[in-house]
Protein backbone atom coordinates (compact mmCIF):
# COMPACT_ATOMS: atom_id res chain seq x y z
CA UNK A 1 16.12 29.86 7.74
CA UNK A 2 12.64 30.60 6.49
CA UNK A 3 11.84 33.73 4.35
CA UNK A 4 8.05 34.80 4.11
CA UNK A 5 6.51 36.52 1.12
CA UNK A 6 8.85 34.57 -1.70
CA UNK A 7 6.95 33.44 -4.85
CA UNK A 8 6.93 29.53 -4.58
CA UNK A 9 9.35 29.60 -7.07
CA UNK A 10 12.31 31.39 -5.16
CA UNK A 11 11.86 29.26 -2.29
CA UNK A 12 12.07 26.14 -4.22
CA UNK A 13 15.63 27.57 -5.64
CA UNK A 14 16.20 28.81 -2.30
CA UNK A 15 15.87 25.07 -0.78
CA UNK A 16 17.58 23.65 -3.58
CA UNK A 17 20.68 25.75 -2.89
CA UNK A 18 20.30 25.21 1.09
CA UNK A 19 20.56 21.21 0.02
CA UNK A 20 23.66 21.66 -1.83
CA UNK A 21 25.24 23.72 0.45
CA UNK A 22 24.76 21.27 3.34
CA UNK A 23 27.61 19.10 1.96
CA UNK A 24 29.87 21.72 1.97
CA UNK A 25 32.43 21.54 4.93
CA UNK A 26 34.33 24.46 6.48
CA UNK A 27 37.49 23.86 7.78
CA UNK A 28 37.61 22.09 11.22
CA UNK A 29 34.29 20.38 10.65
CA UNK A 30 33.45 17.08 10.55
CA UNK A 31 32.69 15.82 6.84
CA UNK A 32 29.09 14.85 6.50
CA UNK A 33 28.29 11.98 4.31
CA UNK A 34 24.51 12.08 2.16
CA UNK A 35 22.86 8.83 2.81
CA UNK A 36 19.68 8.69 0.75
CA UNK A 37 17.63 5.26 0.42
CA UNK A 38 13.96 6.93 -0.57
CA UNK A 39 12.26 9.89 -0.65
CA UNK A 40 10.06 9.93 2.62
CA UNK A 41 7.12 12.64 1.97
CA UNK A 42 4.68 13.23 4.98
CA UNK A 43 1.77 15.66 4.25
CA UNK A 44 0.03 16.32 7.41
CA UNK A 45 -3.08 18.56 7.52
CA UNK A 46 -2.18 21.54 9.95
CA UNK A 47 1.38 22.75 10.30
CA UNK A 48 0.75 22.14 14.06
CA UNK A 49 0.73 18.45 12.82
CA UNK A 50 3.69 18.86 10.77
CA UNK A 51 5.72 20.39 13.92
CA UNK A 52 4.85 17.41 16.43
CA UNK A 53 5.73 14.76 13.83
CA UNK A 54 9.34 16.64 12.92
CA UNK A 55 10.96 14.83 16.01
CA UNK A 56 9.46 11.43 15.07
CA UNK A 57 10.87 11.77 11.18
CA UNK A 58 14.47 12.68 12.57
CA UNK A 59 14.34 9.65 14.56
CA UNK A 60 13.21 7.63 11.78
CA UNK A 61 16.33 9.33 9.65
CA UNK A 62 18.21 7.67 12.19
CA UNK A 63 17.86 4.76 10.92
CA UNK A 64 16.30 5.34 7.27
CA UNK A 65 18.56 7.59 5.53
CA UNK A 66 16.01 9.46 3.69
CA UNK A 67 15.11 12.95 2.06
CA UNK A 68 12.54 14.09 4.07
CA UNK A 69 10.03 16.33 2.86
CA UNK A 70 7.78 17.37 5.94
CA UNK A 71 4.38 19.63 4.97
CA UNK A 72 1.94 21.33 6.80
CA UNK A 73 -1.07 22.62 4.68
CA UNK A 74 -2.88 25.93 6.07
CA UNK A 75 -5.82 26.16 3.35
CA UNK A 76 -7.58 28.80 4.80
CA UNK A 77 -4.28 31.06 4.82
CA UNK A 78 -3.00 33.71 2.78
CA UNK A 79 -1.39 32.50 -0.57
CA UNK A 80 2.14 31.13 0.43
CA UNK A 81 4.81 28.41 0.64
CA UNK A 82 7.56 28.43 3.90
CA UNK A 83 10.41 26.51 3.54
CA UNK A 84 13.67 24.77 6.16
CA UNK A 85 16.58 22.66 5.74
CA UNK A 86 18.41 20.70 7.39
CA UNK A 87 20.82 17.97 7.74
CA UNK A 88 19.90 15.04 10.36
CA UNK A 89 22.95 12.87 11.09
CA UNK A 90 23.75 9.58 12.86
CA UNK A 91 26.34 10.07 15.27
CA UNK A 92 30.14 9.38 13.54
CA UNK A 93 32.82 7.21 14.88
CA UNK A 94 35.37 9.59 14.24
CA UNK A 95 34.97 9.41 10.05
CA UNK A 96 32.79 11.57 8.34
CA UNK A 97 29.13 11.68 9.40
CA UNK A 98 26.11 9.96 7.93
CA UNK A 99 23.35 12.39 7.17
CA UNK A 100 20.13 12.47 5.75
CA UNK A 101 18.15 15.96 4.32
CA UNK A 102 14.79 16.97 5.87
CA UNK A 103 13.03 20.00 4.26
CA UNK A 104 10.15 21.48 6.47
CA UNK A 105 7.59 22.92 4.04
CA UNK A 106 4.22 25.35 5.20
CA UNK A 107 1.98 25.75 2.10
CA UNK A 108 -0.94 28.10 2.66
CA UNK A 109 -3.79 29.01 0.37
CA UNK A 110 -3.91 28.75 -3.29
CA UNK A 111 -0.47 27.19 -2.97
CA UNK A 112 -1.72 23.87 -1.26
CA UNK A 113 -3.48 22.92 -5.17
CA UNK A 114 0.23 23.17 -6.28
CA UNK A 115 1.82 21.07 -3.75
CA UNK A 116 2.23 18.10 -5.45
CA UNK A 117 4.90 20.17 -8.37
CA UNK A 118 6.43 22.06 -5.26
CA UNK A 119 6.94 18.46 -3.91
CA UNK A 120 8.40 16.80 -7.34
CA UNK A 121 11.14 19.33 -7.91
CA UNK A 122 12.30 18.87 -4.57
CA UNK A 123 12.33 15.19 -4.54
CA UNK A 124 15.78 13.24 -5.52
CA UNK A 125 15.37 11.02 -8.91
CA UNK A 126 17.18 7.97 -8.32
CA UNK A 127 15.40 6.85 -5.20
CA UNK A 128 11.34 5.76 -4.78
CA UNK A 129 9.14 7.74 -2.78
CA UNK A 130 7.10 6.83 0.24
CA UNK A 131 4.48 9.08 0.77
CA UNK A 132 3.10 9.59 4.68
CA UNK A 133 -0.56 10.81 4.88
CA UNK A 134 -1.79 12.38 8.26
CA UNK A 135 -5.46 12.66 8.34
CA UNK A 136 -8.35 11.54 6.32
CA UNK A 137 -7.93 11.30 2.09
CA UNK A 138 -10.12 11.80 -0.56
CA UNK A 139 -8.49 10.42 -3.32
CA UNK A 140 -9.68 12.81 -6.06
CA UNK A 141 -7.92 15.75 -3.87
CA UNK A 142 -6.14 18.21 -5.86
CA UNK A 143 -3.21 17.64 -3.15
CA UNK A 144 -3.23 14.15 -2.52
CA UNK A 145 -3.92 11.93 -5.81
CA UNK A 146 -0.73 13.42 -8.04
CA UNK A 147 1.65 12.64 -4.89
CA UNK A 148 0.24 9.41 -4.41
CA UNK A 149 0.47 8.55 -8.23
CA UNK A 150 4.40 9.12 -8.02
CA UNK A 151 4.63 7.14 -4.74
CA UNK A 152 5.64 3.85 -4.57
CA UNK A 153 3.98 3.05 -0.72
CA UNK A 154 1.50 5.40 0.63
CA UNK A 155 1.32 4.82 4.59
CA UNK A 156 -1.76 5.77 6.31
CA UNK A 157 -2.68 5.71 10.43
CA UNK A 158 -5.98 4.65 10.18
CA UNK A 159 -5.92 5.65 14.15
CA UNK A 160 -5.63 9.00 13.55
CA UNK A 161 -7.53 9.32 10.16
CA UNK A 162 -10.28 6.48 9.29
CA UNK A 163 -10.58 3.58 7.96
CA UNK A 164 -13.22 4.90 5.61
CA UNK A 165 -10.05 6.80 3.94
CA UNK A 166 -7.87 3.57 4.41
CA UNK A 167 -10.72 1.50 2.31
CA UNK A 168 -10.70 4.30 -0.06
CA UNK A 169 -7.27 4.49 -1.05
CA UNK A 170 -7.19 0.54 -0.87
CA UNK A 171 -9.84 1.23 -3.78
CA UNK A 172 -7.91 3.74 -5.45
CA UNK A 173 -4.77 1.58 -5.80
CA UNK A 174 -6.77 -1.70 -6.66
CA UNK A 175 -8.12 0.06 -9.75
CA UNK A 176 -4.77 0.95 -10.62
CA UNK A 177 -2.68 -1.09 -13.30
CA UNK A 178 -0.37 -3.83 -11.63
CA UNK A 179 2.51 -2.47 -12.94
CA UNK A 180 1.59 1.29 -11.44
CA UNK A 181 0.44 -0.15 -8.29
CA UNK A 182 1.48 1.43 -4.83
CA UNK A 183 1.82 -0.32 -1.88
CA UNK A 184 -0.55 0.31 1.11
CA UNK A 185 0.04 0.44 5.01
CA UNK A 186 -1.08 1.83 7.73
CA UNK A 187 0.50 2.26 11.32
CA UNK A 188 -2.59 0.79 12.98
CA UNK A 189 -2.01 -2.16 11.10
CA UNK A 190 2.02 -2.26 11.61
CA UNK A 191 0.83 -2.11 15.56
CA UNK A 192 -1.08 -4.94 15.14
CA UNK A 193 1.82 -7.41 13.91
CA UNK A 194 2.56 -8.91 17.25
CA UNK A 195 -1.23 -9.71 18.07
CA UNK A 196 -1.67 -11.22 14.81
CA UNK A 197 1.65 -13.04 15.45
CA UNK A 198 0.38 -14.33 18.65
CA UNK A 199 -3.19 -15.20 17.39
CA UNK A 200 -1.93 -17.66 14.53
CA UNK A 201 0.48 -18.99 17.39
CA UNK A 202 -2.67 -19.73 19.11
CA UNK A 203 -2.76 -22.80 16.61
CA UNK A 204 0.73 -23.62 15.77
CA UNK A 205 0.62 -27.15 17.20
CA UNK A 206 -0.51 -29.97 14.61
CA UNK A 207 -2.81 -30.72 16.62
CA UNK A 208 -4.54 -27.59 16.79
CA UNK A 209 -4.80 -26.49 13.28
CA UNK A 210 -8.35 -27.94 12.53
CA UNK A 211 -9.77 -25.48 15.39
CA UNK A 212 -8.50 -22.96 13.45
CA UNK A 213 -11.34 -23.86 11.29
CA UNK A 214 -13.82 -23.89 14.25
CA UNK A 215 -13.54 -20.86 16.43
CA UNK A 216 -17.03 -20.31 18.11
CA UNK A 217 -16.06 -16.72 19.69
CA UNK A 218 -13.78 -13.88 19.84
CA UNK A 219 -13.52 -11.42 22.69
CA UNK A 220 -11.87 -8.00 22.50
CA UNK A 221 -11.20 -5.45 25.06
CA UNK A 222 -10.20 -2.03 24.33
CA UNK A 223 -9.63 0.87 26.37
CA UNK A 224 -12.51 3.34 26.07
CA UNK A 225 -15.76 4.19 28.26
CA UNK A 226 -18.56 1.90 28.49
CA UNK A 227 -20.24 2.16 24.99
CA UNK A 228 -17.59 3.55 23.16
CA UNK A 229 -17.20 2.16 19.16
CA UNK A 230 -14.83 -0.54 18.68
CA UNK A 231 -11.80 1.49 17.33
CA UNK A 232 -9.11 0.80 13.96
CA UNK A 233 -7.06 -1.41 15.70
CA UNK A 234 -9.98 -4.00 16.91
CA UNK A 235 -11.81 -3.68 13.96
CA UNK A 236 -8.75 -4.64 11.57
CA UNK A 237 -7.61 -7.35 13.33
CA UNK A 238 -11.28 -8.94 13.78
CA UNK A 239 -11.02 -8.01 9.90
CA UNK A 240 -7.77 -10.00 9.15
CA UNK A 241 -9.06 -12.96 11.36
CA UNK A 242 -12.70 -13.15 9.08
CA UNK A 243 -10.75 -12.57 5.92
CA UNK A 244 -8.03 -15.60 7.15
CA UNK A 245 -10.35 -18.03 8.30
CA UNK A 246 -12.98 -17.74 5.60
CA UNK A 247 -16.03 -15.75 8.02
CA UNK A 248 -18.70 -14.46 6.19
CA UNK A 249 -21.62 -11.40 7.84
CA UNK A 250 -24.43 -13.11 9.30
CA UNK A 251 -27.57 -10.96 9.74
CA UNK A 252 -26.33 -7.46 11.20
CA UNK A 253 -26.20 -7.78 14.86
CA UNK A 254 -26.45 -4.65 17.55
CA UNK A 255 -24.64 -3.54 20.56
CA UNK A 256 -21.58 -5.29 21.42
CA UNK A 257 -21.94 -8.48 19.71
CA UNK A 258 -21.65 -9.52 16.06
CA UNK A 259 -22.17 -12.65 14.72
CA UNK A 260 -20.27 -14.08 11.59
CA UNK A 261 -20.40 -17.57 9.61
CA UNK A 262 -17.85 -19.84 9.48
CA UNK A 263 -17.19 -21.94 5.90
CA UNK A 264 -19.14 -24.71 7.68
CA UNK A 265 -21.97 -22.80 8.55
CA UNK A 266 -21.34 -22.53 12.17
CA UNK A 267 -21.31 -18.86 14.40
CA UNK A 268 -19.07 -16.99 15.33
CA UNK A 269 -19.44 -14.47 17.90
CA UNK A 270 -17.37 -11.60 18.04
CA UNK A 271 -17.75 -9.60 21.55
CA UNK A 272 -16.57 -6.66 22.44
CA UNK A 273 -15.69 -4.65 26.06
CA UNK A 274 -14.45 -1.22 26.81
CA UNK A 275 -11.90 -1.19 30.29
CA UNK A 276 -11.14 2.21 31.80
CA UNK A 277 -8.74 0.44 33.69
CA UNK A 278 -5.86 0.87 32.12
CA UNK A 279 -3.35 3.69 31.25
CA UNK A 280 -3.46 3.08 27.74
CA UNK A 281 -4.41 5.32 24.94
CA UNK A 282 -8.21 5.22 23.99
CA UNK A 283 -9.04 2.71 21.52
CA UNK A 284 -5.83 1.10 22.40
CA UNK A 285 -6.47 -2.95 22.38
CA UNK A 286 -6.17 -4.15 25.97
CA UNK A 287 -7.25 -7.99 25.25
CA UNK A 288 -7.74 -10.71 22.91
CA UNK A 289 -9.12 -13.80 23.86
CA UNK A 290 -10.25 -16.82 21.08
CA UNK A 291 -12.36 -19.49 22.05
CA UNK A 292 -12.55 -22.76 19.69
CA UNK A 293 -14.16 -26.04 19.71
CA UNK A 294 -14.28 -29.79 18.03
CA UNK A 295 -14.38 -33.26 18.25
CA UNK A 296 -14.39 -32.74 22.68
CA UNK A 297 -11.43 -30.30 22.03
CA UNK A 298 -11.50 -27.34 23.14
CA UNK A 299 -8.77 -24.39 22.93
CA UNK A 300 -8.81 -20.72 24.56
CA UNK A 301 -5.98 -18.87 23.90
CA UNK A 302 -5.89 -15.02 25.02
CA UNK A 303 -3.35 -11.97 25.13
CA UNK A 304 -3.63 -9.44 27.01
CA UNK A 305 -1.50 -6.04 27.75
CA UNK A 306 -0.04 -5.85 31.03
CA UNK A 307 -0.46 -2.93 33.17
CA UNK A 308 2.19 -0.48 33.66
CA UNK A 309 4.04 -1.27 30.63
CA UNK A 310 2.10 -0.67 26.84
CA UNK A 311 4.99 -2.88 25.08
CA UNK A 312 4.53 -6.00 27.09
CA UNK A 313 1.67 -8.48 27.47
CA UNK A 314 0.99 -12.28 28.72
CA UNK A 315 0.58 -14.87 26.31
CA UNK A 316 -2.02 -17.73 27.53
CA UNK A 317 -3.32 -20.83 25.54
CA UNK A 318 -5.46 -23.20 27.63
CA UNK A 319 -6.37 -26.71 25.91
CA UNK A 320 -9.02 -29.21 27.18
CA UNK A 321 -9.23 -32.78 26.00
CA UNK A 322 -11.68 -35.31 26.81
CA UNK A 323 -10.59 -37.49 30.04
CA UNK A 324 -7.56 -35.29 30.57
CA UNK A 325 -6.41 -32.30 32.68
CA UNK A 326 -6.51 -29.62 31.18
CA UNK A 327 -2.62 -28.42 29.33
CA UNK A 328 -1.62 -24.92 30.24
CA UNK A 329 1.09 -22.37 28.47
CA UNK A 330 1.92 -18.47 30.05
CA UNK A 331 4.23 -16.63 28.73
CA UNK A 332 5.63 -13.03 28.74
CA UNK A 333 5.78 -11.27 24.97
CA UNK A 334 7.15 -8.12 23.56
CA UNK A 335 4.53 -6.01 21.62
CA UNK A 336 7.52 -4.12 20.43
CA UNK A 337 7.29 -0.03 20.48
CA UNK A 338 3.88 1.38 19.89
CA UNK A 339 5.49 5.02 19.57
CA UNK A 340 5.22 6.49 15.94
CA UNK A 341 8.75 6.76 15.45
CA UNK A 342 9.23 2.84 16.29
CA UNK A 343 6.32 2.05 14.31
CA UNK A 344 7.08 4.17 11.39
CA UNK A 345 10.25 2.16 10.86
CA UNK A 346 8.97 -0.59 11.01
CA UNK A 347 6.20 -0.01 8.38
CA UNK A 348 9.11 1.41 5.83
CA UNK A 349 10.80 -2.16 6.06
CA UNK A 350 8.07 -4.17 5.75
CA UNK A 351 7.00 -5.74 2.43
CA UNK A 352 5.66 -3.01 0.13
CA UNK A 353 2.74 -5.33 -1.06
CA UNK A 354 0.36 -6.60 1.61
CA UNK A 355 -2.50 -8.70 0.48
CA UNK A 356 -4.00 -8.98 3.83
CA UNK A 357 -3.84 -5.64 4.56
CA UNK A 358 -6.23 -4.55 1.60
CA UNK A 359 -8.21 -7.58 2.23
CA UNK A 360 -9.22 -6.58 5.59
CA UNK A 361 -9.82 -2.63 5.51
CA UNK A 362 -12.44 -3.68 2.43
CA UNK A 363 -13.79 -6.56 4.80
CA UNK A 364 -14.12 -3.75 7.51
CA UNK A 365 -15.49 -1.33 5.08
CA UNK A 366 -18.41 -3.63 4.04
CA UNK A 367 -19.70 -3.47 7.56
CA UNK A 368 -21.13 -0.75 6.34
CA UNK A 369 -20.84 2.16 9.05
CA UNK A 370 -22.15 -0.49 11.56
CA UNK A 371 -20.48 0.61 14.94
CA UNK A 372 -19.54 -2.48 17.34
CA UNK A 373 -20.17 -0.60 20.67
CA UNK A 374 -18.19 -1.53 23.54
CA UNK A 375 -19.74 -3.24 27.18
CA UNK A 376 -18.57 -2.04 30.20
CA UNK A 377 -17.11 -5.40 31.28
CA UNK A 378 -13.96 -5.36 29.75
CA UNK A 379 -12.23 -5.87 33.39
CA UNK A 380 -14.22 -9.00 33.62
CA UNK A 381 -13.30 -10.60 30.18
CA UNK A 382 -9.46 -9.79 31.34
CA UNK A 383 -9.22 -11.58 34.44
CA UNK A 384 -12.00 -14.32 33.45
């Protein structure tokens, strides 16, 4: 139930007895088992927000037992804090139910400064805490900096924030002490696993690896309108690749092209093509395609999404040798779910540490601002 107009401090006791009393059983129900592997706090920066990702969590609870701690900040309303509880519970196989806790909090006004202590008393003490951030961060914000300091992972969506606040908090948690270090993701970044996956697979034969060391150009195609900016997902991932393979900035380049160094002093082109093709989400990456050269070898390997499904795509490596016909591989991938719930997951179980990660939203950030604006001929660079 929610109650409007308690002081902060009743609702707090008022949640804290709703907890307890969801482990109580009356006679003829199913027992409910708590199942509690972190504390999962997602802040997001409207309760609007809040409401549309309440489905997603409960999925996720599915899965992650959890105590789920949901909020919606309203600063700009009247001085007050809204609470629910419930339990969220797995389906039973006739023995007593596995369930996790989600608390639904509103904080409005003044109140929002005091989140962070509303959010500690609530939170259980012999688990770590992942804190979920919906929107952009500064990190000196009353709200945000005390809840990340107690996190242990702080997971961004650069997709629906910026990367500016992904770089920032990067920032933030470098300058930290090792030992009071939180992790960093970001669901952009968890979506781009398979691509990255399917790059490095680009050069997984021996007799590949050295173009790894010699790509000459890298296509992307993303779904947008003709001049549209390159969006999180294409810019990380041309991130990761630079800060894999060694690219430095060449001189700033315009439009859609950008030109890097390679550790031998050769180009790299980076191009990049909006498609209005597709179904897709904007911003959404439709293509991939690397090009690499040396010693009369040369290797294009591309992936691109097919259409009418967003979690599939074709796999294509093409290889050309001198005095030979050129070798030819297709095959049909799983991007795996692109749906926040799905990708949520699968952020929570990945390694709370990620090197690369940080790497590449600072490599991204020292662009500068510089927007990589997006041809119309992304069509053209698919079916080429």
């Amino acid at each position: 139930m929610t109650v409007e107009q308690e002081r902060p401090s009743a609702v707090l006791a008022r949640v804290d007895s709703e907890l307890r009393a969801l482990w109580s059983t009356q006679p003829g129900e199913t027992p409910k088992a708590r199942a509690c592997t972190m504390n999962l706090v997602v802040v997001a920066g409207t309760p609007a927000l809040a409401e549309r990702w309440l489905p997603v969590i409960d999925e996720v609870l599915l899965g992650t037992p959890a105590r789920a701690i949901v909020v919606g900040l309203d600063a700009g309303g009247a001085d007050g804090l809204d609470a629910t509880t419930t339990a969220v519970c797995a389906p039973g196989n006739g023995g007593p139910l596995a369930c996790s806790e989600r608390v639904t909090l509103v904080a409005r006004g003044a109140v929002c400064a005091h989140l962070p202590s509303c959010v500690a008393a609530l939170c259980a003490t012999d688990v770590p805490t992942t804190l979920v951030w919906l929107g952009d961060i500064h990190v000196d914000d009353a709200t945000f900096e005390p809840l990340a300091r107690d996190a242990s992972r702080i997971v961004l969506d650069a997709t629906e924030g910026s990367l500016e606040s992904l770089a920032r908090v990067v920032y933030w948690a470098r300058a930290r002490a090792a030992t009071d270090r939180p992790g960093v993701a970001d669901l952009a970044w968890t979506r781009l696993a398979p691509w990255q996956e399917m790059c490095a697979r680009m050069f997984d034969e021996p007799r590949l690896r050295p173009l790894a060391a010699r790509v000459t150009r890298v296509s992307l195609v993303q779904a947008s309108e003709s001049g549209a900016p390159l969006g999180a997902g294409g810019l990380l991932l041309v991130g990761w690749l630079a800060t894999r393979l060694g690219w430095k900035m060449a001189p700033a380049s315009k439009g859609s092209k950008l030109t890097l160094l390679r550790d031998d002093g050769g180009p790299v082109e980076v191009v990049t093509s909006a498609s209005t093709a597709s179904r897709a989400p904007l911003h959404v990456l439709l293509a991939v395609r690397v090009e690499a050269s040396a010693d009369e070898v040369t290797m294009r390997g591309e992936i691109a999404r097919e259409t009418g499904d967003p979690d599939a795509a074709t796999w294509r490596l093409e290889v050309t040798r001198p005095g030979a016909e050129p070798d030819r591989i297709e095959q049909h991938v799983c991007l795996r779910a692109t749906e926040n719930a799905g990708l949520l997951e699968r952020t929570l179980h990945r390694p709370t540490a990620d090197a690369a990660l940080a790497d590449s939203a600072a490599w991204v950030d020292g662009l500068g601002g510089q927007e990589l604006a997006c041809a119309g001929d992304g069509d053209n660079v698919r079916r080429a």
